[in-house]
C-alpha atoms as a PDB file:
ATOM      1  CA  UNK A   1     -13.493  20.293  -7.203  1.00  0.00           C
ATOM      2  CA  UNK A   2     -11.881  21.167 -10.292  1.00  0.00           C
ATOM      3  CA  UNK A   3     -11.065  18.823 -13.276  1.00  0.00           C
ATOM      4  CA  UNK A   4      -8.878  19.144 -15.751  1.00  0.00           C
ATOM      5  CA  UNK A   5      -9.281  19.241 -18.026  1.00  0.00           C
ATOM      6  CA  UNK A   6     -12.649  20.667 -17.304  1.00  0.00           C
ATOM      7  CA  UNK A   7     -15.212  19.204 -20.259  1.00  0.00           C
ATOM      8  CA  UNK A   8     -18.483  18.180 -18.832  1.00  0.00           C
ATOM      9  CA  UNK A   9     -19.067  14.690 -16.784  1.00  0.00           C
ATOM     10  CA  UNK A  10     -15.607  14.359 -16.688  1.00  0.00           C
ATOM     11  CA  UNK A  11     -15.455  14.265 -12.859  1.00  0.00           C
ATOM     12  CA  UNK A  12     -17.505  11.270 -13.274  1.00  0.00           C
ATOM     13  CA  UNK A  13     -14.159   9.143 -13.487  1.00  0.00           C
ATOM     14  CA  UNK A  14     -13.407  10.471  -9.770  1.00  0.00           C
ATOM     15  CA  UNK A  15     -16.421   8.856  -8.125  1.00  0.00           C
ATOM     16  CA  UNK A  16     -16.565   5.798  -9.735  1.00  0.00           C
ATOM     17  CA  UNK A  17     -12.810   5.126 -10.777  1.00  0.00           C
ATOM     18  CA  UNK A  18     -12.004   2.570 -13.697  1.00  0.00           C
ATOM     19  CA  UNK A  19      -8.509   1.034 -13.571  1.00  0.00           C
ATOM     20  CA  UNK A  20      -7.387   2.401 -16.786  1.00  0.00           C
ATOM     21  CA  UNK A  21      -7.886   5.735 -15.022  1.00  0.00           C
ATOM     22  CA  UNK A  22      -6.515   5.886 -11.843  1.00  0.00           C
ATOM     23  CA  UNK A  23      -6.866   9.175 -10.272  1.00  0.00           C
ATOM     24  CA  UNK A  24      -5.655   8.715  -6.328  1.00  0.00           C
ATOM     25  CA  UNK A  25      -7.456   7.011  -4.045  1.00  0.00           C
ATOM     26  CA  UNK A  26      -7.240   9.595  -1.268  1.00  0.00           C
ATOM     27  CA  UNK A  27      -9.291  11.697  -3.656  1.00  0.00           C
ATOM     28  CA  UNK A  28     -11.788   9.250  -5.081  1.00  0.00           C
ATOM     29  CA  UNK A  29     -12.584   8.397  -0.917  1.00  0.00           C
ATOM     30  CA  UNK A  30     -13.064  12.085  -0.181  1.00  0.00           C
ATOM     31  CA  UNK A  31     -15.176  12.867  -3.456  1.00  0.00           C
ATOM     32  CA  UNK A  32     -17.048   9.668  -2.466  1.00  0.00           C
ATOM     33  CA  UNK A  33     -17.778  10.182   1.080  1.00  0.00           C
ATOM     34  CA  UNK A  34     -18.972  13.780  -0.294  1.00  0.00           C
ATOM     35  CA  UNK A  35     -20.833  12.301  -2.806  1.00  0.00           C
ATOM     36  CA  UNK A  36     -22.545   9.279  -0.136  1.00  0.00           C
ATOM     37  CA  UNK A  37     -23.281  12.137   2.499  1.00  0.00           C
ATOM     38  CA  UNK A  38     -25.092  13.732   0.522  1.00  0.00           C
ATOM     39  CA  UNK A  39     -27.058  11.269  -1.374  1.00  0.00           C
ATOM     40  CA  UNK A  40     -27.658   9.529   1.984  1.00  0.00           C
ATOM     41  CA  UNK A  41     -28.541  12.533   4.404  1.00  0.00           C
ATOM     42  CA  UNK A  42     -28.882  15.360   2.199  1.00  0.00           C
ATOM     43  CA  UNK A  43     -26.136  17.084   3.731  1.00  0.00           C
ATOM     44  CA  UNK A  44     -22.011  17.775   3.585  1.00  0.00           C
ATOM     45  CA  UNK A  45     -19.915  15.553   5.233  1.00  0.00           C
ATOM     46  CA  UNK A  46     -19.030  15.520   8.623  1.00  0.00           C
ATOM     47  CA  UNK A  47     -16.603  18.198   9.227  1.00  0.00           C
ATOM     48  CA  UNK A  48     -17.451  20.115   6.261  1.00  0.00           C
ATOM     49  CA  UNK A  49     -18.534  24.367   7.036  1.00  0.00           C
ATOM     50  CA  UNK A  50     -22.259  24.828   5.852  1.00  0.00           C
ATOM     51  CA  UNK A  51     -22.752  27.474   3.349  1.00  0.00           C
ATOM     52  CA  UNK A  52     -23.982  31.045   4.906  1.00  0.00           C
ATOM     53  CA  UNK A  53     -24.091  33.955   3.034  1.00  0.00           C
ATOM     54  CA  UNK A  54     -22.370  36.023   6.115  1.00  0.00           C
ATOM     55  CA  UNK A  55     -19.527  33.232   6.509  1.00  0.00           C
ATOM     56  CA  UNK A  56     -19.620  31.754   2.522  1.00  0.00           C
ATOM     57  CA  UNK A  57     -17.040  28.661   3.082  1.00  0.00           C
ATOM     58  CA  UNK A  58     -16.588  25.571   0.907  1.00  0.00           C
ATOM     59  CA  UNK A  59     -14.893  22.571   1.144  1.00  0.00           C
ATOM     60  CA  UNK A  60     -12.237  22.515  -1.450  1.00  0.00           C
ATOM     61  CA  UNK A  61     -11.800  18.599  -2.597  1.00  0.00           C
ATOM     62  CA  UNK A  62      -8.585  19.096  -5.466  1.00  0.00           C
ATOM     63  CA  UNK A  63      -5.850  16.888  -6.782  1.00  0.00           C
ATOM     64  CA  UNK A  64      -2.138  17.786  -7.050  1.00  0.00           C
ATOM     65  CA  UNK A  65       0.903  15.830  -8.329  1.00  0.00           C
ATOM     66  CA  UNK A  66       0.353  12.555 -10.716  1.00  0.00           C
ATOM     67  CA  UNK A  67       1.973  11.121 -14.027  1.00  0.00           C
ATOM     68  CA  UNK A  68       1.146  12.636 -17.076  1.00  0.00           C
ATOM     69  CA  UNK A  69      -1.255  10.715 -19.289  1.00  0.00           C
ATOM     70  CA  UNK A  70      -2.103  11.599 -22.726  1.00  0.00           C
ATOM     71  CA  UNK A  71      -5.215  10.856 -24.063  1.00  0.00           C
ATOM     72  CA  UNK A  72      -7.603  12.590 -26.615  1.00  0.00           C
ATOM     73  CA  UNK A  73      -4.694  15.138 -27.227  1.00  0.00           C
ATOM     74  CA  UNK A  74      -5.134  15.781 -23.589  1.00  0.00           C
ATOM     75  CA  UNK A  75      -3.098  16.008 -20.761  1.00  0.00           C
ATOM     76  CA  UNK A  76      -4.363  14.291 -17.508  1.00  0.00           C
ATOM     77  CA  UNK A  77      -2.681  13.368 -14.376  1.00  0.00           C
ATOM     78  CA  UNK A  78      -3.068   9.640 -12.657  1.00  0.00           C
ATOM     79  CA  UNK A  79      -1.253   7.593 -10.321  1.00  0.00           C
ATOM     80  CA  UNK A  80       1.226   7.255  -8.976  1.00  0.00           C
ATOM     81  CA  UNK A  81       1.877  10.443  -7.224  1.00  0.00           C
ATOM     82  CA  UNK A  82      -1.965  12.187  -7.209  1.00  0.00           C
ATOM     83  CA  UNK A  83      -2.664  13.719  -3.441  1.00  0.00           C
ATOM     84  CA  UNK A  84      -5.557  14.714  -1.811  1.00  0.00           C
ATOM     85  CA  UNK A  85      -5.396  18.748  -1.685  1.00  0.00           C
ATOM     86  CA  UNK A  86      -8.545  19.531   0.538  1.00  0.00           C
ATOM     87  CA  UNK A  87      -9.089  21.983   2.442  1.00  0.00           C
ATOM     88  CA  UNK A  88     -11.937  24.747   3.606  1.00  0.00           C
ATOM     89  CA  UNK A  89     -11.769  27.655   1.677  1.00  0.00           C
ATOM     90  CA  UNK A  90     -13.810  31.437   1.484  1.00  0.00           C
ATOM     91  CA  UNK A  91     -16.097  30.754  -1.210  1.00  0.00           C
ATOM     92  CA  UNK A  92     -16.112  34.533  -2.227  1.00  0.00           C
ATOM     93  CA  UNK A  93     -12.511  35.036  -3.000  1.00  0.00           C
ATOM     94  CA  UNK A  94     -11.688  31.822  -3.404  1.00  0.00           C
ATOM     95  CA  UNK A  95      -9.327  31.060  -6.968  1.00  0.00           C
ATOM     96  CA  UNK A  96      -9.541  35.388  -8.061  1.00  0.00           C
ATOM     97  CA  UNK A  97     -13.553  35.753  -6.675  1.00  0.00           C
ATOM     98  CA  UNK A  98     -15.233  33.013  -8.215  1.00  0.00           C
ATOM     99  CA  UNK A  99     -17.973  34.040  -6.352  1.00  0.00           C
ATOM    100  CA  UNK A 100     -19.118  36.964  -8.890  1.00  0.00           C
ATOM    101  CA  UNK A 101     -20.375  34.265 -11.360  1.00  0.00           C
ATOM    102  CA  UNK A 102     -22.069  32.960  -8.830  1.00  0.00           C
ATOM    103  CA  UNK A 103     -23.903  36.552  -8.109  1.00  0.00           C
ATOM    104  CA  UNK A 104     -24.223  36.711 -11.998  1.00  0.00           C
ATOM    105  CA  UNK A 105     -26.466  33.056 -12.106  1.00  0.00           C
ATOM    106  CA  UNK A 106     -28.371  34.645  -8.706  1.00  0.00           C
ATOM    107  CA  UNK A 107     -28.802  37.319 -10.518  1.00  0.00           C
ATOM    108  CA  UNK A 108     -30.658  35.714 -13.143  1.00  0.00           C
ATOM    109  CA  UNK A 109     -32.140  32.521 -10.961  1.00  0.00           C
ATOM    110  CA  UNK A 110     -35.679  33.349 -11.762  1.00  0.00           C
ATOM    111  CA  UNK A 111     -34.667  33.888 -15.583  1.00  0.00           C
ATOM    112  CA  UNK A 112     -33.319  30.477 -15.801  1.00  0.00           C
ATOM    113  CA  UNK A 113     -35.164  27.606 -16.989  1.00  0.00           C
ATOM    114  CA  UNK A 114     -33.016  24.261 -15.809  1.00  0.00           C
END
């Protein structure tokens, strides 16, 4: 799931949706379902691929369309007209091979005090 703009929490407003931001509520259900499988059974939702290292797939959970809304000197995008974009996805090449920062953080797991 990608926000954007991406600052840090931000997605925040996507699970737990205020009426002054209204971000689609085909996305909010998806990101909350995600959210409730997890937090409830410690696993993806029904439907969604499991990560392996021989197959890597993800669940791609994204937003497309809206109204512009300007806020902060910001551009964001709200209802009307947001749609649920999800689909699975090959984690490895997925948006230009966002999986090499992931390979870079692997690289340097043990390194990494979080």
């Amino acid at each position: 799931f990608s926000v954007t703009p991406a600052f840090h929490a931000l997605d925040i407003l996507h699970y737990f949706p205020t009426p002054a931001f209204p971000v689609g509520a085909s996305v909010q259900t998806a990101l909350q379902s995600a959210l409730g499988a997890f937090v409830t059974g410690d696993a993806p939702p029904a439907g969604w691929p499991r990560y392996e290292l021989r197959e890597p797939q993800m669940r791609n959970v994204n937003a497309t369309g809206g109204t512009p809304f300007e806020a902060l000197g910001l551009t964001f995008y709200v209802d009307p007209g947001v749609e649920l974009d999800e689909r699975t996805v090959r984690a490895d090449t997925w948006e230009g091979g966002r999986a090499a920062r992931c390979e870079v953080l692997r690289g340097l797991g043990e390194a990494l005090v979080i």
